[in-house]
C-alpha atoms as a PDB file:
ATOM      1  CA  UNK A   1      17.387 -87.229 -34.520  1.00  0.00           C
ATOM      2  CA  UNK A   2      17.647 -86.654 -31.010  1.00  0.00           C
ATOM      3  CA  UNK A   3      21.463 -85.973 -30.879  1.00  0.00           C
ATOM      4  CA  UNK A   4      20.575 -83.044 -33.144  1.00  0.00           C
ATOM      5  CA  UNK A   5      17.835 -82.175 -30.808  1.00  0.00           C
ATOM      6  CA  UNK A   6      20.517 -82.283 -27.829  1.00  0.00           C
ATOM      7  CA  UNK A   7      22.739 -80.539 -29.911  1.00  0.00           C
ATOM      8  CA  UNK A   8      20.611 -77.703 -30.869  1.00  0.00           C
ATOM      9  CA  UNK A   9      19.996 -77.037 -26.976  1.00  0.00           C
ATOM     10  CA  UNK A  10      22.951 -76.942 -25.738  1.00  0.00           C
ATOM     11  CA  UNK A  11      23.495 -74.604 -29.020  1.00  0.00           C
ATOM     12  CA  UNK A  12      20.827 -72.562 -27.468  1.00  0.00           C
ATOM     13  CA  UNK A  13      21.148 -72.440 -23.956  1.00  0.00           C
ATOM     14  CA  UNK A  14      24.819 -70.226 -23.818  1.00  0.00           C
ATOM     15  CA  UNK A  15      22.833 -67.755 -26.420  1.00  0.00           C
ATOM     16  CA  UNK A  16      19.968 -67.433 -24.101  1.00  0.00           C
ATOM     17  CA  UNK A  17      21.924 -66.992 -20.707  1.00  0.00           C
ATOM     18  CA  UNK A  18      24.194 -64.983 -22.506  1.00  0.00           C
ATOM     19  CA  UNK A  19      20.994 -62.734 -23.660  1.00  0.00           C
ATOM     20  CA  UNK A  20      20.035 -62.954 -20.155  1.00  0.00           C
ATOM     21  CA  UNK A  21      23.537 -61.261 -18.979  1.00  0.00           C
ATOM     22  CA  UNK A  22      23.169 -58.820 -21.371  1.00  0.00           C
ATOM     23  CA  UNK A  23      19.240 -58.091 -20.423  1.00  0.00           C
ATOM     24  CA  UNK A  24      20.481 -57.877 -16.749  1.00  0.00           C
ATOM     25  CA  UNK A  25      23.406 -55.680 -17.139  1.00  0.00           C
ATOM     26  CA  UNK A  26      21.140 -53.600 -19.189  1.00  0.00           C
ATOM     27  CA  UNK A  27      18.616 -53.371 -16.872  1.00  0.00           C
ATOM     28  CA  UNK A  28      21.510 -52.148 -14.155  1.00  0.00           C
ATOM     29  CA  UNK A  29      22.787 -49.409 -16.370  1.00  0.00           C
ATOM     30  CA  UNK A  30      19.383 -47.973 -15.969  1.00  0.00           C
ATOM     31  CA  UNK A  31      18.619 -48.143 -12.682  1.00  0.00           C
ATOM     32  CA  UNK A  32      23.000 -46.934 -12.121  1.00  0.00           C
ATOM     33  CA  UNK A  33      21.677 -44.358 -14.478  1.00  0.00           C
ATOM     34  CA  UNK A  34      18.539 -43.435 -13.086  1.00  0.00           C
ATOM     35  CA  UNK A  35      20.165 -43.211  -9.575  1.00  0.00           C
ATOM     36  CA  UNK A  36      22.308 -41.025 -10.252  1.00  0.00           C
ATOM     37  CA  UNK A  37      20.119 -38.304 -12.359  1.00  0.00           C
ATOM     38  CA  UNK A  38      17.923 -38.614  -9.156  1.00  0.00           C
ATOM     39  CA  UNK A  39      21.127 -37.809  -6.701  1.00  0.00           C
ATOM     40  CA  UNK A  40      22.471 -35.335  -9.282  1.00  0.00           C
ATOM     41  CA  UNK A  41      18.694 -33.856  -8.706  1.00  0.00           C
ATOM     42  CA  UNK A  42      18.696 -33.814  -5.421  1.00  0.00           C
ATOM     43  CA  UNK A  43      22.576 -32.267  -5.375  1.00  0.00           C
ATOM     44  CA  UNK A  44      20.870 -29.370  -7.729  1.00  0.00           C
ATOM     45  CA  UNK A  45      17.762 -29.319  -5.208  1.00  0.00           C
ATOM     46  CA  UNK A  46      19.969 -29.083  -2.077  1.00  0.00           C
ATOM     47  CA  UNK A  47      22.605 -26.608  -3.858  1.00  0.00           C
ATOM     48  CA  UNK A  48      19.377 -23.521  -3.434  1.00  0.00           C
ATOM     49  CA  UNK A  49      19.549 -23.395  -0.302  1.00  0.00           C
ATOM     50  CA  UNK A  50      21.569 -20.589   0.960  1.00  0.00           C
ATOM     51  CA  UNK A  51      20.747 -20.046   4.571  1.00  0.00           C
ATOM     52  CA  UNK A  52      19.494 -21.755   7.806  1.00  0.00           C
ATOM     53  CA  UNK A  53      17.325 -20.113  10.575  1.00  0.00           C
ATOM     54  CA  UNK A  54      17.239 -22.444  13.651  1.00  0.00           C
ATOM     55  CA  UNK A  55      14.208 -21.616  16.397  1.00  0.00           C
ATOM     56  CA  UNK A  56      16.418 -22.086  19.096  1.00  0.00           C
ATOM     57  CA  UNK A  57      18.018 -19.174  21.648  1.00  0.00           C
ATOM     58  CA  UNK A  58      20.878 -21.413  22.480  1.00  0.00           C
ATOM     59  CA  UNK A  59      23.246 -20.387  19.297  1.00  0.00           C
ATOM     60  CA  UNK A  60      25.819 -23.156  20.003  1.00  0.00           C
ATOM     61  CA  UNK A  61      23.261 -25.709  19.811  1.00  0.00           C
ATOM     62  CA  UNK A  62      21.442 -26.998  16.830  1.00  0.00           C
ATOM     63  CA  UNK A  63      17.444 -27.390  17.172  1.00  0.00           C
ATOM     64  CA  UNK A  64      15.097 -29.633  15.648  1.00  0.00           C
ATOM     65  CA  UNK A  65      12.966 -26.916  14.507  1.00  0.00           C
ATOM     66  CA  UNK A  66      14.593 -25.137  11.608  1.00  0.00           C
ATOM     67  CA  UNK A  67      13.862 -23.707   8.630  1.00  0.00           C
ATOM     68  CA  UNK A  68      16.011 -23.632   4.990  1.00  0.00           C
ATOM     69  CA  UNK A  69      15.936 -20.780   2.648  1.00  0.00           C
ATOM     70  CA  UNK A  70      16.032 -21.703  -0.596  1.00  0.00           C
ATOM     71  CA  UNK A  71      17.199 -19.036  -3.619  1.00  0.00           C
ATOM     72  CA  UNK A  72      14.575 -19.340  -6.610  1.00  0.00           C
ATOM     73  CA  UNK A  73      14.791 -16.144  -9.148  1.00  0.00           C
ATOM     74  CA  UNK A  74      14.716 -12.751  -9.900  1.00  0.00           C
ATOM     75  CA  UNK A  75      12.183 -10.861 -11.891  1.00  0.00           C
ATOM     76  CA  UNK A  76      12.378  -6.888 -13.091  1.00  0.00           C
ATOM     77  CA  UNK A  77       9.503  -4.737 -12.702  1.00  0.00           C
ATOM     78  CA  UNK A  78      10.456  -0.952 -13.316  1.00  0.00           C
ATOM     79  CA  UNK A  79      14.266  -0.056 -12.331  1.00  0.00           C
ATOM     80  CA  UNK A  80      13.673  -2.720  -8.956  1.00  0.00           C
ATOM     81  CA  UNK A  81      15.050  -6.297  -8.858  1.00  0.00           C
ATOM     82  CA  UNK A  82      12.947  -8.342  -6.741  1.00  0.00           C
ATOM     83  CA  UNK A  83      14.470 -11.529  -5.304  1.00  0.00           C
ATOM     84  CA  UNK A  84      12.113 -14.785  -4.855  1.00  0.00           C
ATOM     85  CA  UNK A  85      12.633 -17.322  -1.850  1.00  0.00           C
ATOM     86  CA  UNK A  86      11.315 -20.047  -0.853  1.00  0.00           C
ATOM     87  CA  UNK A  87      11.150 -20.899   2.959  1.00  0.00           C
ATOM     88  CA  UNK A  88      10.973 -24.483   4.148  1.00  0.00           C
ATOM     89  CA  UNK A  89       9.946 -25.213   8.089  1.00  0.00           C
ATOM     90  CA  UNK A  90      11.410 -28.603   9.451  1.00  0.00           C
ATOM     91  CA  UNK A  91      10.945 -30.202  12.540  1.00  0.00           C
ATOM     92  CA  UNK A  92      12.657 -33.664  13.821  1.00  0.00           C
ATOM     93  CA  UNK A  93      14.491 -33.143   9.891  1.00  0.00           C
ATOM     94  CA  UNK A  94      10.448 -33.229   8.151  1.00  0.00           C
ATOM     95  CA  UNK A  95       9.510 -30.571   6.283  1.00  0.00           C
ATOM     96  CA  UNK A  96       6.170 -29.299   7.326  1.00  0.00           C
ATOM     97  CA  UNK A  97       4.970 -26.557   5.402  1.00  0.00           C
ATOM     98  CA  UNK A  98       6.703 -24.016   3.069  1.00  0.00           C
ATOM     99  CA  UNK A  99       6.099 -20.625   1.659  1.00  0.00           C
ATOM    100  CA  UNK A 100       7.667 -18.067  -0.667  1.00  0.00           C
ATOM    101  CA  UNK A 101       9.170 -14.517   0.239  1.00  0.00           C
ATOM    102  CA  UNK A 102       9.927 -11.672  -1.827  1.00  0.00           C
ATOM    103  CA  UNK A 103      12.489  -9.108  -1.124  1.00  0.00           C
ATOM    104  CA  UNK A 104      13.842  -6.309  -3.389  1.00  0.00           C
ATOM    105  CA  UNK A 105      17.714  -4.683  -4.025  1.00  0.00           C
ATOM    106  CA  UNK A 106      18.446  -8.174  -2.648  1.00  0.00           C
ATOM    107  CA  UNK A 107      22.537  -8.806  -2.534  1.00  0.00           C
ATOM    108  CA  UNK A 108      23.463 -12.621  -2.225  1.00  0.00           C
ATOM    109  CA  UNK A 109      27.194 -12.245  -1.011  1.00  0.00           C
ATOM    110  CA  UNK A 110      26.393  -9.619   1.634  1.00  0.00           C
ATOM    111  CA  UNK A 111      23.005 -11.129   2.468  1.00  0.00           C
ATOM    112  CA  UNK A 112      21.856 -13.449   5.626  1.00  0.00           C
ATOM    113  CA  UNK A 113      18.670 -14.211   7.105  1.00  0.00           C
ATOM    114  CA  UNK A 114      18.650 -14.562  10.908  1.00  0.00           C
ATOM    115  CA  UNK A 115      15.712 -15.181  13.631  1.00  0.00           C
ATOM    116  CA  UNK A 116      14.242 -11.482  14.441  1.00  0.00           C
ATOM    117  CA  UNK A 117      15.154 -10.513  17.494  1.00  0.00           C
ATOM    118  CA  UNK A 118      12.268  -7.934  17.312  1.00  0.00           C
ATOM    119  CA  UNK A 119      10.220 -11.056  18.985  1.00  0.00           C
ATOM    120  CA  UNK A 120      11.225 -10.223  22.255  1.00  0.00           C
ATOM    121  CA  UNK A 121       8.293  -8.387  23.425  1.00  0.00           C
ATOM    122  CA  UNK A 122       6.731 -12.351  23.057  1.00  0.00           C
ATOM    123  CA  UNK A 123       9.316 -13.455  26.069  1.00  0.00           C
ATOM    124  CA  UNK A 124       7.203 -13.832  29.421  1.00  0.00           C
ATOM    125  CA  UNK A 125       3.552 -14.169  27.739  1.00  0.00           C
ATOM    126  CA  UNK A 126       2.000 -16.756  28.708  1.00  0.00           C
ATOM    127  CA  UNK A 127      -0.473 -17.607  25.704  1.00  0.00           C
ATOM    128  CA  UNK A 128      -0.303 -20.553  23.331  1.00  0.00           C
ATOM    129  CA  UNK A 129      -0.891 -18.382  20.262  1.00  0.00           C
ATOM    130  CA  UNK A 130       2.699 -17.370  20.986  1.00  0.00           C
ATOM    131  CA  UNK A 131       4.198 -20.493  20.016  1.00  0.00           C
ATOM    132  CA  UNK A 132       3.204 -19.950  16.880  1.00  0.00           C
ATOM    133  CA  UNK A 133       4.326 -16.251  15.568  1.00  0.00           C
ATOM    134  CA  UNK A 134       7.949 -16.003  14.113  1.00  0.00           C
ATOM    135  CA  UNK A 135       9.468 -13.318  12.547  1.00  0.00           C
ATOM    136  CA  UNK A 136      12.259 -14.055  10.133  1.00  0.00           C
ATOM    137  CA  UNK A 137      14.748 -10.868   8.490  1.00  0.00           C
ATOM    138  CA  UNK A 138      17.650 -10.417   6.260  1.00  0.00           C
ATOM    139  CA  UNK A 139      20.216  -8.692   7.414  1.00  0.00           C
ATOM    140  CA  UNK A 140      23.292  -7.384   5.685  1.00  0.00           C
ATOM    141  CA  UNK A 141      26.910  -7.966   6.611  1.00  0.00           C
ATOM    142  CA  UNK A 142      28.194  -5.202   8.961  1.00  0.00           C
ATOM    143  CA  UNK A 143      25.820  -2.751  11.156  1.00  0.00           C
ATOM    144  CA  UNK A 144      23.736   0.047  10.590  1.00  0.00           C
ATOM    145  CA  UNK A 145      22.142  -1.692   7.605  1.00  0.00           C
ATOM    146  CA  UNK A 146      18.283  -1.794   6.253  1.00  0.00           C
ATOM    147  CA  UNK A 147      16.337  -5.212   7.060  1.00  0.00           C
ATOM    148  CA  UNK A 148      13.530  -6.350   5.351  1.00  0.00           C
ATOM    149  CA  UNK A 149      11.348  -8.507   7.830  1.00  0.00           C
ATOM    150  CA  UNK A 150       8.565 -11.244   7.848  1.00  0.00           C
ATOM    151  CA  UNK A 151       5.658 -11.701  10.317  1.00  0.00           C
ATOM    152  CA  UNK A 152       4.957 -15.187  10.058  1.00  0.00           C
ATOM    153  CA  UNK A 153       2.063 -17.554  11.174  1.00  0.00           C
ATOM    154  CA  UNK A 154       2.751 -20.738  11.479  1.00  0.00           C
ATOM    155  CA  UNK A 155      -0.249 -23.728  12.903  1.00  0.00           C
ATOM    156  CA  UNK A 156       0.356 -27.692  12.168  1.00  0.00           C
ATOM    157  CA  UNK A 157       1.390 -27.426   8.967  1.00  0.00           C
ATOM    158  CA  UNK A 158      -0.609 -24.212   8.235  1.00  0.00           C
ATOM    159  CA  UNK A 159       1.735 -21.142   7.331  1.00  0.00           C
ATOM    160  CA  UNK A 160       0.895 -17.636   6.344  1.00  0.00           C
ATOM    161  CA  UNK A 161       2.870 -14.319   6.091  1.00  0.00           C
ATOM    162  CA  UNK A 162       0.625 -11.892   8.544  1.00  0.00           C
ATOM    163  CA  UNK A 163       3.002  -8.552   7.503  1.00  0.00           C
ATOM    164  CA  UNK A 164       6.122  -7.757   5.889  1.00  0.00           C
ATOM    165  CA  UNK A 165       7.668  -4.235   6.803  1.00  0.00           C
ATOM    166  CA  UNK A 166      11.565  -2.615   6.253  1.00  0.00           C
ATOM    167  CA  UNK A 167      13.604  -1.219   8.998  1.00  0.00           C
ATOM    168  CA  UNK A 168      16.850   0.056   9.864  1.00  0.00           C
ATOM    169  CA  UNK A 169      18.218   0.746  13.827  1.00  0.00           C
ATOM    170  CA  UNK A 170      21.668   1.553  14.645  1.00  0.00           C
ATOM    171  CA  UNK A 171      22.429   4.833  12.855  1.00  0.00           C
ATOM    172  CA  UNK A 172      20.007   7.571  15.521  1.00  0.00           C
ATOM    173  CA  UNK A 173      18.866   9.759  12.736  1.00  0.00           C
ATOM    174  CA  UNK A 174      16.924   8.251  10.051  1.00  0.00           C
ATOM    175  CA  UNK A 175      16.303   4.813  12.086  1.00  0.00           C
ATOM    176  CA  UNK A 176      13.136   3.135  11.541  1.00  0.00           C
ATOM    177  CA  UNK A 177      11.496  -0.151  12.889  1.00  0.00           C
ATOM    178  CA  UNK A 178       8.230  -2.195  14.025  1.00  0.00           C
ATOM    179  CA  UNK A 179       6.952  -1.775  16.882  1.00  0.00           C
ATOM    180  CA  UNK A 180       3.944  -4.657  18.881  1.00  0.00           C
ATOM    181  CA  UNK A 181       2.136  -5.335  21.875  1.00  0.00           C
ATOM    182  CA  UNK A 182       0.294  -8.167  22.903  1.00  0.00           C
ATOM    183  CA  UNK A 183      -3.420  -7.430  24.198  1.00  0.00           C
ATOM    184  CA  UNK A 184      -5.164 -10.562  25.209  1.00  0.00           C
ATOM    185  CA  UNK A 185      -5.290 -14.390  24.160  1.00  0.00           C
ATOM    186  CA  UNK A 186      -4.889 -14.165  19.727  1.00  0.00           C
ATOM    187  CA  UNK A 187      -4.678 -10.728  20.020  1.00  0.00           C
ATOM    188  CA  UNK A 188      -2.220  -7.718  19.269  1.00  0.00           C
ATOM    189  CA  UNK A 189      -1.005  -4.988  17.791  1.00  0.00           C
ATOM    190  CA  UNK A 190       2.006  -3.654  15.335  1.00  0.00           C
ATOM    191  CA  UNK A 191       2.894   0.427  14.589  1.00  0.00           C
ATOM    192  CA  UNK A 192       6.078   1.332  12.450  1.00  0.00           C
ATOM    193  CA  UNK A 193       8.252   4.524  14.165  1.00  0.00           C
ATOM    194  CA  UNK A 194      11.080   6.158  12.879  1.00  0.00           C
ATOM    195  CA  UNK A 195      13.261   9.549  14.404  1.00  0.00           C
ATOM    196  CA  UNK A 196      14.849  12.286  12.717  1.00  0.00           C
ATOM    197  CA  UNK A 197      17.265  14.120  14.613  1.00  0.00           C
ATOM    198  CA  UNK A 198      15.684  17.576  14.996  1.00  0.00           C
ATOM    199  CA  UNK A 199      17.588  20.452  13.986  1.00  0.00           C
ATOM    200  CA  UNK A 200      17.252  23.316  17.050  1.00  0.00           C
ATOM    201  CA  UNK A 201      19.763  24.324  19.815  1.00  0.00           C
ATOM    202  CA  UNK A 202      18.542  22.085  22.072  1.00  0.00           C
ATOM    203  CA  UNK A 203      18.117  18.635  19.491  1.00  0.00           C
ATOM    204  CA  UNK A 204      16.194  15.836  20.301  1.00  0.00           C
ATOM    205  CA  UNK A 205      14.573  13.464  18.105  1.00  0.00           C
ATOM    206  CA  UNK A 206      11.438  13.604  16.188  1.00  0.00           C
ATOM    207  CA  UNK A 207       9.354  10.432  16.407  1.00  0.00           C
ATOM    208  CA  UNK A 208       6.988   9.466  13.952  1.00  0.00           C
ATOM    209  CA  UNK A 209       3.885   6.686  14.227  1.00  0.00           C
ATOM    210  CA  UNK A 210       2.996   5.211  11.310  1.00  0.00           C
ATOM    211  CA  UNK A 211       0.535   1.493   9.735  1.00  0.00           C
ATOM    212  CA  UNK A 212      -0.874   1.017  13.611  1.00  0.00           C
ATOM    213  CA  UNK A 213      -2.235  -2.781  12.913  1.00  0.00           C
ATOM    214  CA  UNK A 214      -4.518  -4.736  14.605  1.00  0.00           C
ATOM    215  CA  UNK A 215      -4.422  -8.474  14.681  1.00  0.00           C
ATOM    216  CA  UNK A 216      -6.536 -11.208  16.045  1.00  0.00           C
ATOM    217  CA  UNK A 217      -7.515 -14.735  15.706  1.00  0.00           C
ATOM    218  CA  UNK A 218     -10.611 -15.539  14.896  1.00  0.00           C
ATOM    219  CA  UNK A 219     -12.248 -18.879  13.162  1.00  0.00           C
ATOM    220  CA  UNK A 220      -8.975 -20.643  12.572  1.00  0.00           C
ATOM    221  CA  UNK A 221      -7.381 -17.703  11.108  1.00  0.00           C
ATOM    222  CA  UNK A 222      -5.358 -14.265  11.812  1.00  0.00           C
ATOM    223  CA  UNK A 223      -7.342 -11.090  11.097  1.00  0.00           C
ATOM    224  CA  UNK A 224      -5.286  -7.806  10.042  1.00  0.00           C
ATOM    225  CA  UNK A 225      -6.914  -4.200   9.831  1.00  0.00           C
ATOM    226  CA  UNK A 226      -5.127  -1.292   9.665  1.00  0.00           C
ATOM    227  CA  UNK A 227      -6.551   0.896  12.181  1.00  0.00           C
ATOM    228  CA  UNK A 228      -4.743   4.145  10.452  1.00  0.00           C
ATOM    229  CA  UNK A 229      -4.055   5.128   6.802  1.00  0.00           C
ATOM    230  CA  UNK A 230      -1.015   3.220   5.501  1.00  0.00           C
ATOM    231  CA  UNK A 231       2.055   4.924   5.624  1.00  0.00           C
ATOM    232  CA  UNK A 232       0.501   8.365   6.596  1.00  0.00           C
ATOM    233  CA  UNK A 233       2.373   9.305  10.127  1.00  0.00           C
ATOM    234  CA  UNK A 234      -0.849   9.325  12.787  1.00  0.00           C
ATOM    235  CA  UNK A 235       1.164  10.693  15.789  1.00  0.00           C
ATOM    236  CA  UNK A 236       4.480  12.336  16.444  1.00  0.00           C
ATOM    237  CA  UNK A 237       6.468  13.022  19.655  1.00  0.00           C
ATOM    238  CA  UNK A 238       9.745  14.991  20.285  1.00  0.00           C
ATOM    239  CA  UNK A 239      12.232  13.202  22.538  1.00  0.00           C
ATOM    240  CA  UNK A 240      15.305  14.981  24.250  1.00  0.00           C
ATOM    241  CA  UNK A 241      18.294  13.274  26.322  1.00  0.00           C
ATOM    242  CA  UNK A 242      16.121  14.129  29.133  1.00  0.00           C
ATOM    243  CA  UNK A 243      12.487  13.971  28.366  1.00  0.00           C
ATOM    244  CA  UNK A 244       9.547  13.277  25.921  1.00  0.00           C
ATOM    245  CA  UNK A 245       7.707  16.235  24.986  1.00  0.00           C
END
């Protein structure tokens, strides 16, 4: 009796370890498998992004505070195509806070975005608040092309899109563009111009003042008003090579 007893073990025991084996290289198929549909995600995750901005005036060298723009979809509404982004702020390789952007006639192959220079008027202020505005555009490859441009708030991990506006410099007549000025602490204004070249002996250029926008910060937050009628022209002015009139 108990040599069939010791026989039926070690019957058993090979079965069971084999089991075991087979168990364990199941259970590392899985998690093989399961690693790699979460890389292969992340591949697919990674593969949307299609441009990076860097916060940094040194071109040559790469900042810790960066942002990734990430391609989502299109959608139709009339005869426009409107393309949907996705921005993602980083800092020290953390993403902070994100935000989507919507741009129309949108071309992908002749399309970058790039760090407005337009934020030069913030150079030499000496105001916290400044820290935190960024404006972000798209640009398109070659010169004397349209931009479509992004005021952007960004506090902690608090981001908001303050004003969006188009422009175009580079071509003299038919040029258009944002203009600001900074009034006190949290506090300034925005005005779109454009010129036509005037057609008289003389020429000159027509200027045109247009969506004059006040901003300030009150109670944790940016308040916009438009001070004139959007997209009505408030002012003009003629400008020669010489003078304004």
């Amino acid at each position: 009796m108990k040599i069939t007893i010791i026989k039926l073990i070690q019957l058993f025991i090979p079965i069971f370890f084999l089991s075991c084996k087979k168990e364990n290289n199941s259970s590392q198929e899985n998690h093989s498998n399961k690693k790699e549909n979460v890389q292969k995600a992340l591949i697919e995750e990674k593969g949307k992004v299609i441009d990076t901005i860097y916060w940094d005036n040194d071109k040559n060298k790469k900042s810790n505070n960066y942002a990734f723009i990430r391609l989502l979809d299109e959608i139709q509404k009339d005869t426009i195509t409107y393309t949907n982004f996705q921005i993602d702020f980083y800092k020290k390789s953390e993403n902070f806070c994100s935000t989507k952007l919507q741009v129309d006639d949108y071309d992908e192959s002749e399309t970058y975005w790039v760090n407005n220079d337009e934020l030069e008027w913030l150079k030499g202020i000496n105001d916290p608040f400044t820290a935190t505005i960024k404006t972000i555009s798209t640009e398109y490859i070659g010169c004397n092309t349209d931009k479509n441009n992004f005021l952007i708030s960004i506090e902690n991990d608090k981001i908001e899109i303050l004003h969006q506006w188009s422009s175009s410099k580079g071509y003299g007549d038919g040029d258009r563009w944002g203009e600001f000025k900074w009034l006190n602490s949290g506090e300034f204004v925005f005005w779109s111009q454009s010129q036509e070249l005037l057609d008289r002996p003389e020429g000159g250029m027509l200027h045109k003042f247009s969506d004059s926008i006040h901003f300030i910060y009150k109670d944790k937050k940016w308040i916009k008003t438009y001070k004139t009628q959007k997209d009505k022209v408030y002012r003009t002015s003629i400008k020669n090579a010489s003078k304004e009139e």
